[in-house]
N, C-alpha and C. Protein backbone atom coordinates (compact mmCIF):
# COMPACT_ATOMS: atom_id res chain seq x y z
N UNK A 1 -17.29 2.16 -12.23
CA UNK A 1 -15.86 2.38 -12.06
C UNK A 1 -15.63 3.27 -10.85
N UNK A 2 -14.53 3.02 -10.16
CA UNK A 2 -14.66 3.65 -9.04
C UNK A 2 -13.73 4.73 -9.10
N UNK A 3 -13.76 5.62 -8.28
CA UNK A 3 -12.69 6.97 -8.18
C UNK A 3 -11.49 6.68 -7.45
N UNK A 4 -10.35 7.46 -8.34
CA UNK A 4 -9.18 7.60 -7.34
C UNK A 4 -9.63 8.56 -6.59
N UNK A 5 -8.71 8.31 -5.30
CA UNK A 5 -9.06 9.06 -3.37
C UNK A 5 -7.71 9.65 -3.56
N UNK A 6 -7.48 10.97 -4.21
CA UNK A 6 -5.96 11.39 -4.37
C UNK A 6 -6.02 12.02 -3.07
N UNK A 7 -7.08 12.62 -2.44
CA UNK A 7 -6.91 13.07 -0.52
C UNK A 7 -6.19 11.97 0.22
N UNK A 8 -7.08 10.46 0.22
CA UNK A 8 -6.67 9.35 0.92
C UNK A 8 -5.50 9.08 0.57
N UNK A 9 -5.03 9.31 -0.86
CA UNK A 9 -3.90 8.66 -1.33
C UNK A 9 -2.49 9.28 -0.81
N UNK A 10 -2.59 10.74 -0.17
CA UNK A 10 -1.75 11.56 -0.42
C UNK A 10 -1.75 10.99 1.56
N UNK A 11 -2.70 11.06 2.28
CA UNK A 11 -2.61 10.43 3.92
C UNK A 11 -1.98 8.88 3.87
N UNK A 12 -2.01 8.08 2.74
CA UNK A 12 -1.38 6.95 2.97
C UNK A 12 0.03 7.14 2.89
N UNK A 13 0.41 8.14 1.25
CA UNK A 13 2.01 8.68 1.27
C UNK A 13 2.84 9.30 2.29
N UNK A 14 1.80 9.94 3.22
CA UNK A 14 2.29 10.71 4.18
C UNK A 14 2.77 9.56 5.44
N UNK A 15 1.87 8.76 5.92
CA UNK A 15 2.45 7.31 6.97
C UNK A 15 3.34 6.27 6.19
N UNK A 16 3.79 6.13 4.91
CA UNK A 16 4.04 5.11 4.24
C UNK A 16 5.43 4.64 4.82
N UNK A 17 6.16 5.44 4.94
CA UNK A 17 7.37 5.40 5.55
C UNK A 17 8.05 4.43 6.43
N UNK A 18 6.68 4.78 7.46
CA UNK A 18 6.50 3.99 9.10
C UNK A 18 5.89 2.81 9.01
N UNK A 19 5.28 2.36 7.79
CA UNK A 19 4.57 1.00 7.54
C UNK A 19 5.63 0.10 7.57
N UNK A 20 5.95 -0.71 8.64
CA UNK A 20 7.05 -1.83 8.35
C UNK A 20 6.77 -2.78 8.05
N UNK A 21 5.70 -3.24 8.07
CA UNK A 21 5.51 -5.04 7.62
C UNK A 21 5.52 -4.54 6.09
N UNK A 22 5.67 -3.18 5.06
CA UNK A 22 5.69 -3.29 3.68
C UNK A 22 7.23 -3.28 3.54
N UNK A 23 7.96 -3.19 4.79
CA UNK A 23 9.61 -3.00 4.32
C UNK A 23 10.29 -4.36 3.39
N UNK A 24 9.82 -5.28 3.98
CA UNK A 24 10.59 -6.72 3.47
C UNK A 24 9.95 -6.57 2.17
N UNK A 25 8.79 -6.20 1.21
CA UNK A 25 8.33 -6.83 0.17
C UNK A 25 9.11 -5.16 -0.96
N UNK A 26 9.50 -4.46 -0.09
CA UNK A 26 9.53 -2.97 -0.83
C UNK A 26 8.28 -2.32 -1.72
N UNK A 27 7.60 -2.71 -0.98
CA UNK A 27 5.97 -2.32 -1.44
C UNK A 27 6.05 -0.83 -1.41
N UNK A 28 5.68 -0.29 -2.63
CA UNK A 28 5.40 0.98 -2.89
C UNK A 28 3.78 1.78 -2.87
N UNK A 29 2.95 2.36 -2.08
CA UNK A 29 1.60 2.72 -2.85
C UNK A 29 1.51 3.29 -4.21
N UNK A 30 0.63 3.11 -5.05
CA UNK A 30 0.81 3.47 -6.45
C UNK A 30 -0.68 4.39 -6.21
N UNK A 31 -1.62 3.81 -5.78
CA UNK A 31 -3.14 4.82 -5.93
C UNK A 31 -4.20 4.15 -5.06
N UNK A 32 -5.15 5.03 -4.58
CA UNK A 32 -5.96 4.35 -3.90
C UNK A 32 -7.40 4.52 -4.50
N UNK A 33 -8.45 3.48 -4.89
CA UNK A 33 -9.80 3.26 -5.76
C UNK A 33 -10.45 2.93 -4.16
N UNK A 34 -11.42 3.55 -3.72
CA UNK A 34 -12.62 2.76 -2.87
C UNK A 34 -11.59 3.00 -1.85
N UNK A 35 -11.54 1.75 -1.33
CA UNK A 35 -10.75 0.81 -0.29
C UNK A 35 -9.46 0.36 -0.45
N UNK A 36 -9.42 -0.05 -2.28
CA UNK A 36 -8.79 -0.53 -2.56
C UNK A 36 -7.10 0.06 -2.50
N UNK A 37 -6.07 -0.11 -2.07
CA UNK A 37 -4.80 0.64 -2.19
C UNK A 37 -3.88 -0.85 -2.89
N UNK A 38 -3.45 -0.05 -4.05
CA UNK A 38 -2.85 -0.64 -5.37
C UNK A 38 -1.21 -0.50 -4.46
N UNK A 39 -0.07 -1.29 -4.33
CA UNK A 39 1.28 -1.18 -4.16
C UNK A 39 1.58 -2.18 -5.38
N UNK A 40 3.04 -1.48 -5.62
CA UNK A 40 3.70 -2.18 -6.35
C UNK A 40 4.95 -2.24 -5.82
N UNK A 41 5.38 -3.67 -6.39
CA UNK A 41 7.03 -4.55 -5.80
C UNK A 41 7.67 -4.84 -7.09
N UNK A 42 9.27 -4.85 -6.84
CA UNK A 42 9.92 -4.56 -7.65
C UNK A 42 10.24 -6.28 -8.66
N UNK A 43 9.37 -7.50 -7.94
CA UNK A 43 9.88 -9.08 -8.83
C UNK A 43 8.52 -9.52 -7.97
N UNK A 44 8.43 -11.05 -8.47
CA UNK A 44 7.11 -11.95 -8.26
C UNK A 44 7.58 -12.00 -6.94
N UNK A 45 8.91 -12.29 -6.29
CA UNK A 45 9.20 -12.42 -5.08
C UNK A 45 8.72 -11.68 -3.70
N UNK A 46 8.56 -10.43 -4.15
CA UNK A 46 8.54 -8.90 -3.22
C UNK A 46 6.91 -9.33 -3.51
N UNK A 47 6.42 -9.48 -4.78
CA UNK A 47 4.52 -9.80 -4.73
C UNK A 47 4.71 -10.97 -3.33
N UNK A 48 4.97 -12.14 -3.70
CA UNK A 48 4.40 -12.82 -2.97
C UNK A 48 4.81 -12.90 -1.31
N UNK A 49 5.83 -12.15 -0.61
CA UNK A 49 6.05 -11.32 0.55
C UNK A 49 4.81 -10.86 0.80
N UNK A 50 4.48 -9.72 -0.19
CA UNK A 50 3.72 -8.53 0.13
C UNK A 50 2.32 -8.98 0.44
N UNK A 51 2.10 -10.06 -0.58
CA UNK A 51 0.63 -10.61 -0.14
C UNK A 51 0.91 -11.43 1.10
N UNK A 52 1.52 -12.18 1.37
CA UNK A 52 1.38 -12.43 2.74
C UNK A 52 1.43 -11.58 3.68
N UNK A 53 2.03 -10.43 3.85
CA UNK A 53 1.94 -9.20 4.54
C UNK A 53 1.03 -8.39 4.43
N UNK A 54 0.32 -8.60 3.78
CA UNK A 54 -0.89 -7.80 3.21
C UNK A 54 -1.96 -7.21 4.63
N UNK A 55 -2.33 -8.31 5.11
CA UNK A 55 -3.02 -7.77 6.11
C UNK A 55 -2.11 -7.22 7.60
N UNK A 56 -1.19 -7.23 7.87
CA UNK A 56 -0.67 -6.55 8.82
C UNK A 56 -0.02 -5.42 8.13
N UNK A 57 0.10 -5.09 6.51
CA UNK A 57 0.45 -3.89 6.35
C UNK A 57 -0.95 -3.01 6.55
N UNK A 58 -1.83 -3.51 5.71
CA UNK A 58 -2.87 -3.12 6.29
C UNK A 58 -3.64 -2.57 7.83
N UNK A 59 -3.27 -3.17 8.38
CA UNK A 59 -3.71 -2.82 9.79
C UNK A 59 -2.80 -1.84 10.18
N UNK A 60 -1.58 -2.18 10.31
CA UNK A 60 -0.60 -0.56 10.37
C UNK A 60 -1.13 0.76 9.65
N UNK A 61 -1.40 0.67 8.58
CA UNK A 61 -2.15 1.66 7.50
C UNK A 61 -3.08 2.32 8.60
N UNK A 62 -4.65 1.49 9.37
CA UNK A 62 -5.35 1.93 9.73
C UNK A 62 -4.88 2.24 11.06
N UNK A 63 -4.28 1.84 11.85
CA UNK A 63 -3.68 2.44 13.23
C UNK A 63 -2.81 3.55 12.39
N UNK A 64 -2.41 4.29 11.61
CA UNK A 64 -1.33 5.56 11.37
C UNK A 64 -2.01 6.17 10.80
N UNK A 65 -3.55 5.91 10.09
CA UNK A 65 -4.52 6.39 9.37
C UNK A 65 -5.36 7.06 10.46
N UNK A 66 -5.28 6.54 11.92
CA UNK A 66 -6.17 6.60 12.82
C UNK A 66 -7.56 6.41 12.73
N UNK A 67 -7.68 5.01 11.56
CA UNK A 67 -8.80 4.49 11.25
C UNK A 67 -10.16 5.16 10.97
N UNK A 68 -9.79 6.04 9.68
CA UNK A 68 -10.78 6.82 9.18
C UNK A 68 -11.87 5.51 8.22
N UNK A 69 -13.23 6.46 7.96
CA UNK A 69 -14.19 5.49 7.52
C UNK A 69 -13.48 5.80 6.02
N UNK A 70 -12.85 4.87 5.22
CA UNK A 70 -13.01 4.66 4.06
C UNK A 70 -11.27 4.52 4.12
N UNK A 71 -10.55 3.94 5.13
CA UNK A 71 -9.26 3.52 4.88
C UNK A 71 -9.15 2.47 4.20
N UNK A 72 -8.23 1.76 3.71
CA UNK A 72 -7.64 0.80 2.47
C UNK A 72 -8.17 -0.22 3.48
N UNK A 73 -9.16 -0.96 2.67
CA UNK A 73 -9.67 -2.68 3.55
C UNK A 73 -8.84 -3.42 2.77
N UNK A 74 -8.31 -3.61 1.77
CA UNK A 74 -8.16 -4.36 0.37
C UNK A 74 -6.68 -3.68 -0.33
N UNK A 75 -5.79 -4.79 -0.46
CA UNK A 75 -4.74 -4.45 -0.22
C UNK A 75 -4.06 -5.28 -2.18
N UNK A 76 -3.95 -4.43 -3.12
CA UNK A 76 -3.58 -5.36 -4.42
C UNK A 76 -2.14 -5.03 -5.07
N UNK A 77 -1.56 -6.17 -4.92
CA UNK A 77 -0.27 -5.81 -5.68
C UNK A 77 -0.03 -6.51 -7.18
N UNK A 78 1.19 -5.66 -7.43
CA UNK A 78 1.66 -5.27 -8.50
C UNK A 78 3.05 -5.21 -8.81
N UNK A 79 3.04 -5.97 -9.96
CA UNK A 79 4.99 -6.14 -9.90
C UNK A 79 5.25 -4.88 -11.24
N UNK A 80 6.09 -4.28 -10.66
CA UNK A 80 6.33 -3.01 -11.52
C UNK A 80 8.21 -2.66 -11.25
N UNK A 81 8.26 -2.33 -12.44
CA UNK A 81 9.71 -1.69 -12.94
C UNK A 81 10.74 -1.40 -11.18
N UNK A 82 11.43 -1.85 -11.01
CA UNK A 82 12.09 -1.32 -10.27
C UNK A 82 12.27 0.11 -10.05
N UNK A 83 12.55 1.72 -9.56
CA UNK A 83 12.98 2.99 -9.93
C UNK A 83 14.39 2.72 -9.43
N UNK A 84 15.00 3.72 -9.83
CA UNK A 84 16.33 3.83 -9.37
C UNK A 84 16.73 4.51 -8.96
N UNK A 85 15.21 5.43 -8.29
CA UNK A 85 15.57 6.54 -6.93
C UNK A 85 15.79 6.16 -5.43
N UNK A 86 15.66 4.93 -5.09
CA UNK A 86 15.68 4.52 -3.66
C UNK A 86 15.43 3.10 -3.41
């Protein structure tokens, strides 16, 4: 089982903002395992955006990450509750 990266996780929260290819899907980060960085979208719709965006959100990630060894390769979404903070 692998570990949450709450360091990595907290450098992805910090660029998340500026990630625009996650704007159209409203992709949220939820946690990061390994490589792996978990987002969640608010309907199947915003999922299937997001996975097609997947790899250019990704690559934004590692250009604002300034491509540290163990940035998010692997990108998994998740359809989760809407919030009704933003």
């Amino acid at each position: 089982m692998s570990r949450v990266d709450l360091v990595g996780f907290a450098a992805v929260e910090g660029v998340w903002p500026g990630i625009e290819s996650a704007l159209a899907s409203r992709a949220r980060p939820q946690r990061l395992t390994g490589t792996e960085l978990v987002v969640a979208v608010p309907s199947g719709a915003h999922a299937a955006r997001a996975k097609l965006d997947a790899e250019a959100i990704l690559d934004e990630l590692r250009v604002s990450l300034g491509a540290p060894a163990g940035a998010p390769s692997l990108l998994r979404v998740v359809v989760a509750a809407a919030d009704d903070g933003g």
